[in-house]
N, C-alpha and C. Protein backbone atom coordinates (compact mmCIF):
# COMPACT_ATOMS: atom_id res chain seq x y z
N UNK A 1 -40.99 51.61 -88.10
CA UNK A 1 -41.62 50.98 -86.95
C UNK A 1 -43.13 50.91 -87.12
N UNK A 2 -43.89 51.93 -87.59
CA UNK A 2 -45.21 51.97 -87.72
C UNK A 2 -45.27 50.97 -89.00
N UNK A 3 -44.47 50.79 -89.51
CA UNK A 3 -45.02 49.84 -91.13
C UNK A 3 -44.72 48.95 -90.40
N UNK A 4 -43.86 48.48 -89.62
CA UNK A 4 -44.02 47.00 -88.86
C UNK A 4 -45.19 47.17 -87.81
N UNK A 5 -45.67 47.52 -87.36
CA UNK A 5 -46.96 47.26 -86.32
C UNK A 5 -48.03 47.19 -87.34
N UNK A 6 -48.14 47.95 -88.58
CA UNK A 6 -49.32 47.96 -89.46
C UNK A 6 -49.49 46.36 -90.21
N UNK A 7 -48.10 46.28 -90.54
CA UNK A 7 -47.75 44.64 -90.89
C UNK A 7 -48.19 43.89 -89.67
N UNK A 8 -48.03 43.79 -88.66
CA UNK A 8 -48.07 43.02 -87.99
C UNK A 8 -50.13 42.70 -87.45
N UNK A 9 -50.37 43.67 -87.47
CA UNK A 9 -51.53 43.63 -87.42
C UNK A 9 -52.71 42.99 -88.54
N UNK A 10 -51.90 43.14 -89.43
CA UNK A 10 -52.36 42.79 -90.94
C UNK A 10 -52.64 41.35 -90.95
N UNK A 11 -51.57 40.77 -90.53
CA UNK A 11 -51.53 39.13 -90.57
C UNK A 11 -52.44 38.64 -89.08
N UNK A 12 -52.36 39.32 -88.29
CA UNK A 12 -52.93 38.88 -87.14
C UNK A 12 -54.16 38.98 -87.13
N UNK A 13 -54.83 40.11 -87.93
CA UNK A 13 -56.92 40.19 -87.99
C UNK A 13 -56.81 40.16 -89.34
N UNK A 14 -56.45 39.54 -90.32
CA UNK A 14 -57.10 38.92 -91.76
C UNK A 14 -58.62 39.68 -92.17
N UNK A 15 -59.18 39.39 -90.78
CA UNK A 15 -60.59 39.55 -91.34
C UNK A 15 -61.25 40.98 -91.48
N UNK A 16 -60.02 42.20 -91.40
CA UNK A 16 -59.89 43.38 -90.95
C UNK A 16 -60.04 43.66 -92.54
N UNK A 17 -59.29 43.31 -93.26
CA UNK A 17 -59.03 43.36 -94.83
C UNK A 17 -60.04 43.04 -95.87
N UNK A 18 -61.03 41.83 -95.28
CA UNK A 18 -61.95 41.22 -95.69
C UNK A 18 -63.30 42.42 -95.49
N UNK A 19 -63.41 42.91 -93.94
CA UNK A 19 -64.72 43.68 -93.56
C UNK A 19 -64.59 45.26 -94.22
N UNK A 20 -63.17 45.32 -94.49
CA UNK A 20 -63.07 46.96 -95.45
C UNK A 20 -63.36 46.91 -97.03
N UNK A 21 -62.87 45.54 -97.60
CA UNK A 21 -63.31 45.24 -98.54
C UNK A 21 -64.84 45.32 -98.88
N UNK A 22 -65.63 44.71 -97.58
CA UNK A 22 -67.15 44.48 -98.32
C UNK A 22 -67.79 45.94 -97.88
N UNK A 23 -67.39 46.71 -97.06
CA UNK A 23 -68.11 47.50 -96.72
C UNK A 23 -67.61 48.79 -98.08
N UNK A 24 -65.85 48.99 -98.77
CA UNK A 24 -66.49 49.40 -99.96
C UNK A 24 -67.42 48.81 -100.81
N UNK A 25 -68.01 47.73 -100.74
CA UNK A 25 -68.56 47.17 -102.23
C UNK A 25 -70.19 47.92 -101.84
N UNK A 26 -70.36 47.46 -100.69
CA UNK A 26 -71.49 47.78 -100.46
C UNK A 26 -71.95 49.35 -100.36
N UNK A 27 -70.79 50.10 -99.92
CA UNK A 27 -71.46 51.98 -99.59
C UNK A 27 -71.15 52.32 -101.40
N UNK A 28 -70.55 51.37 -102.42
CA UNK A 28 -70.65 52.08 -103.77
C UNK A 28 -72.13 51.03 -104.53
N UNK A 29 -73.18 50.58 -103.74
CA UNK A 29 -74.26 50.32 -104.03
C UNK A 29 -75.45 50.68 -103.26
N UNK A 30 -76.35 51.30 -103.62
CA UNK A 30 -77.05 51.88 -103.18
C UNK A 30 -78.29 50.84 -102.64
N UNK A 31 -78.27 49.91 -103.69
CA UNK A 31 -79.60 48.63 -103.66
C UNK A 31 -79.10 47.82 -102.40
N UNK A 32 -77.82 47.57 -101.87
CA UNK A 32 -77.00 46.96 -100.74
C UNK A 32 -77.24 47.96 -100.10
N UNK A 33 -77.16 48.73 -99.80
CA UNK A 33 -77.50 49.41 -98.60
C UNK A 33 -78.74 49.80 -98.48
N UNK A 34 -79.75 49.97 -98.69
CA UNK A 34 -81.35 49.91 -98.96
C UNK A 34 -81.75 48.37 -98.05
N UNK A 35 -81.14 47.29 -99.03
CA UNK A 35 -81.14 46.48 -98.34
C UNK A 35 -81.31 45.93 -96.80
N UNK A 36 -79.74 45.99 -96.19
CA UNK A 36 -78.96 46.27 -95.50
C UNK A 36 -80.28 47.31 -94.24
N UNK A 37 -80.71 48.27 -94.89
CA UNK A 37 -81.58 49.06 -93.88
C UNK A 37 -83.02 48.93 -93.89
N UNK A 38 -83.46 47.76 -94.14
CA UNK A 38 -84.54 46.96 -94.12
C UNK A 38 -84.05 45.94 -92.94
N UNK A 39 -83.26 45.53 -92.59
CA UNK A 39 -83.53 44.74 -91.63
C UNK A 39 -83.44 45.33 -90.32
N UNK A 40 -84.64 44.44 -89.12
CA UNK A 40 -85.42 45.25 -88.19
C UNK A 40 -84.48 44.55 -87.45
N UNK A 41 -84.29 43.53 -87.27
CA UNK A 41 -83.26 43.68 -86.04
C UNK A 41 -81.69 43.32 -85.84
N UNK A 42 -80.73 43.05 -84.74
CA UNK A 42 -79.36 43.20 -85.31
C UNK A 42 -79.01 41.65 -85.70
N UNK A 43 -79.91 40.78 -85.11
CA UNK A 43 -79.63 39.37 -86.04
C UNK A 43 -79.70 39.47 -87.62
N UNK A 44 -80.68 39.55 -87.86
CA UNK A 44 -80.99 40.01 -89.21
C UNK A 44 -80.15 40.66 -90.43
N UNK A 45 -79.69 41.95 -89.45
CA UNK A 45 -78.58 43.04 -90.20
C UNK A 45 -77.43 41.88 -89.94
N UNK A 46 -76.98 41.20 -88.94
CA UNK A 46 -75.46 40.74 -89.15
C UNK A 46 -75.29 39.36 -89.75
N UNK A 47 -76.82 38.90 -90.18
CA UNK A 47 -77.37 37.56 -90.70
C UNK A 47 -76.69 38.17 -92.83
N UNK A 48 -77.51 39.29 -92.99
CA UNK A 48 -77.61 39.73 -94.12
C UNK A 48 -75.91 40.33 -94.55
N UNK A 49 -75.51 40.69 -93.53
CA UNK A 49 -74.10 41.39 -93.98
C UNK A 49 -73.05 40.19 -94.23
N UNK A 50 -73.50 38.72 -93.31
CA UNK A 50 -72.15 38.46 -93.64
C UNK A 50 -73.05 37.27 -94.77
N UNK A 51 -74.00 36.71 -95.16
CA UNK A 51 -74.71 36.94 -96.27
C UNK A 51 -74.14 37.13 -98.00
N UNK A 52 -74.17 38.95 -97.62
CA UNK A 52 -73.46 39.48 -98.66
C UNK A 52 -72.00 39.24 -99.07
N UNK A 53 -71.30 38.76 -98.05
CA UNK A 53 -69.66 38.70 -98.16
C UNK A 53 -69.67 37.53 -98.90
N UNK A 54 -70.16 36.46 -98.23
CA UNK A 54 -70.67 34.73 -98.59
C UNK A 54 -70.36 34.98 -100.20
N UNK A 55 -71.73 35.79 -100.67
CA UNK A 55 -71.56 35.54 -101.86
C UNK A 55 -70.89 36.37 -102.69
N UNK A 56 -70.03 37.38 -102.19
CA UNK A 56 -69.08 37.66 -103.25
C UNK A 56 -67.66 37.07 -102.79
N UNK A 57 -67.78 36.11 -102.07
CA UNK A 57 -66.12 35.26 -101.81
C UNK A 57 -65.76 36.05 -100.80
N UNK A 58 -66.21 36.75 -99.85
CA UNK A 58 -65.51 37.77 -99.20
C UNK A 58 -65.79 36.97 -97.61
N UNK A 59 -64.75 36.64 -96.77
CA UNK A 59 -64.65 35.52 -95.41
C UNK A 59 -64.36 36.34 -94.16
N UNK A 60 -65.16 36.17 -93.16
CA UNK A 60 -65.07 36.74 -92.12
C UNK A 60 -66.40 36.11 -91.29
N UNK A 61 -66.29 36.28 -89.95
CA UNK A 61 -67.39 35.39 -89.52
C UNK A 61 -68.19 36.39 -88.90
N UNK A 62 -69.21 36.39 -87.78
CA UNK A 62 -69.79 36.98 -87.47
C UNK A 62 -69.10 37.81 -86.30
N UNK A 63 -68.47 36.67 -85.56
CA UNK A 63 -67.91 37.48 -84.03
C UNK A 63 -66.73 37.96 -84.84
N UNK A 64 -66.10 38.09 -85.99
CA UNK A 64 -65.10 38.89 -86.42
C UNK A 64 -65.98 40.30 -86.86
N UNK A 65 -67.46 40.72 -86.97
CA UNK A 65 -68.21 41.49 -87.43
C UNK A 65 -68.39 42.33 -85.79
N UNK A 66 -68.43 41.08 -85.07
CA UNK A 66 -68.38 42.24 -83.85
C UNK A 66 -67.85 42.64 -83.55
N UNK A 67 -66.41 42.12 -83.47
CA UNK A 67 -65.32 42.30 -82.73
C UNK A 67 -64.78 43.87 -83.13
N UNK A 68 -65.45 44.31 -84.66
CA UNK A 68 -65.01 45.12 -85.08
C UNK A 68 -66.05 46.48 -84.86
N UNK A 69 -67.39 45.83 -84.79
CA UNK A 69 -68.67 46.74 -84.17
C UNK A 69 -68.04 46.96 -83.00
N UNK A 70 -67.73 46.29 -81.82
CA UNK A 70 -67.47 46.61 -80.21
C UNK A 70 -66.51 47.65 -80.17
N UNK A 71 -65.17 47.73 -81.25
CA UNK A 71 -63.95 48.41 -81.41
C UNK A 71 -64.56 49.72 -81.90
N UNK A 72 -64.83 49.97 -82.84
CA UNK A 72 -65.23 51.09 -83.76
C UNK A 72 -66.28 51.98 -82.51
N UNK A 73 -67.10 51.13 -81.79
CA UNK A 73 -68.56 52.04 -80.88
C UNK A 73 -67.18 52.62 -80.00
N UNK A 74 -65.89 52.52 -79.50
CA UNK A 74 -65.26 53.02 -78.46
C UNK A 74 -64.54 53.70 -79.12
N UNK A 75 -63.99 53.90 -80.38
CA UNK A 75 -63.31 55.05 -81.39
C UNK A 75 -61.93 54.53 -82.21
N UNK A 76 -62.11 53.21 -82.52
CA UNK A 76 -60.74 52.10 -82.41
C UNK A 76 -61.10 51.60 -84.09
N UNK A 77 -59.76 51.61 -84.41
CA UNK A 77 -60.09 50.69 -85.70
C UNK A 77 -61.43 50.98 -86.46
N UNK A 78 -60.96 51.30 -86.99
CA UNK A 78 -62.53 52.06 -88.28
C UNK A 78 -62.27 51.58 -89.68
N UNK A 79 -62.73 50.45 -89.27
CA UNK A 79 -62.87 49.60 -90.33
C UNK A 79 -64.31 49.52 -91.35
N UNK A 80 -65.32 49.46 -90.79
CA UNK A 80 -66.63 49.72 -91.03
C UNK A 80 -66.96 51.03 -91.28
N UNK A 81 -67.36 50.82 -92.80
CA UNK A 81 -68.09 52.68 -93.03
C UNK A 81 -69.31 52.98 -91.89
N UNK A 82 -69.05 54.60 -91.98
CA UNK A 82 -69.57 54.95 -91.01
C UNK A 82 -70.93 54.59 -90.80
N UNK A 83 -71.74 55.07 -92.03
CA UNK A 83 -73.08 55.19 -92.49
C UNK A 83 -73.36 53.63 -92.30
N UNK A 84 -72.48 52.59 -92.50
CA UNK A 84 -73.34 51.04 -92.41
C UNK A 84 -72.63 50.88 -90.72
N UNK A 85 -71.99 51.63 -89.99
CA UNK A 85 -72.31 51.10 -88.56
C UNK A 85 -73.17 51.95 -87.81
N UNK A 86 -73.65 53.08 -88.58
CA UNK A 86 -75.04 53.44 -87.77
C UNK A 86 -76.02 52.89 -87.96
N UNK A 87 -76.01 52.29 -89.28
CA UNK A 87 -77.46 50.97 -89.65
C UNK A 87 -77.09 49.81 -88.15
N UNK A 88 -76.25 49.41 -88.06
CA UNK A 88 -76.00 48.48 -86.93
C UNK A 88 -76.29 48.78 -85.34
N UNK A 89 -75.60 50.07 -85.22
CA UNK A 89 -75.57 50.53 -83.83
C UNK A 89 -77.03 51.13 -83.70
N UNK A 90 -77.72 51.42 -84.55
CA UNK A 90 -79.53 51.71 -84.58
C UNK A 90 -80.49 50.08 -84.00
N UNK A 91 -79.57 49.15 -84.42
CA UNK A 91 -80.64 47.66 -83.95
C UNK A 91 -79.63 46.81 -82.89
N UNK A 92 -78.47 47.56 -82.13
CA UNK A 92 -78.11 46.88 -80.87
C UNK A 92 -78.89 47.97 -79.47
């Protein structure tokens, strides 16, 4: 039952798969996250993050970036490493 709700969820937020993907690429680079904590405000940071996805082929849009910031600030779906949603939740 839980492998069917995990399935089911899978196909339904796509972009869930996509934002775990970039956020390993990025916490196993140090110059991406340096980056990443140079920008002063949260346009900027969510300008630059999805940016970075762009160019490694990696698809998700912005309100799929929130949708997952809004979830994660209430204790839901932890999709986003920790350390790059305190860079975020520092410029909302």
């Amino acid at each position: 039952m839980l492998e069917k709700a995990l399935q089911r969820d899978a196909e339904a937020r796509p972009f869930e798969k996509e934002l775990k993907k970039l956020g390993e690429i990025v916490m196993a680079d140090q110059n991406l996250l340096d980056r990443l904590d140079t920008t002063p405000t949260k346009s900027a940071f969510i300008d630059m993050y999805c940016d970075l996805a762009k160019e490694r082929n990696i698809h998700f849009s912005k309100a799929d970036l929130l949708i997952a910031v809004q979830e994660q600030k209430h204790g839901k779906d932890w999709i986003i490493p920790k350390k790059i949603l305190r860079m975020i939740m520092d410029r909302f």
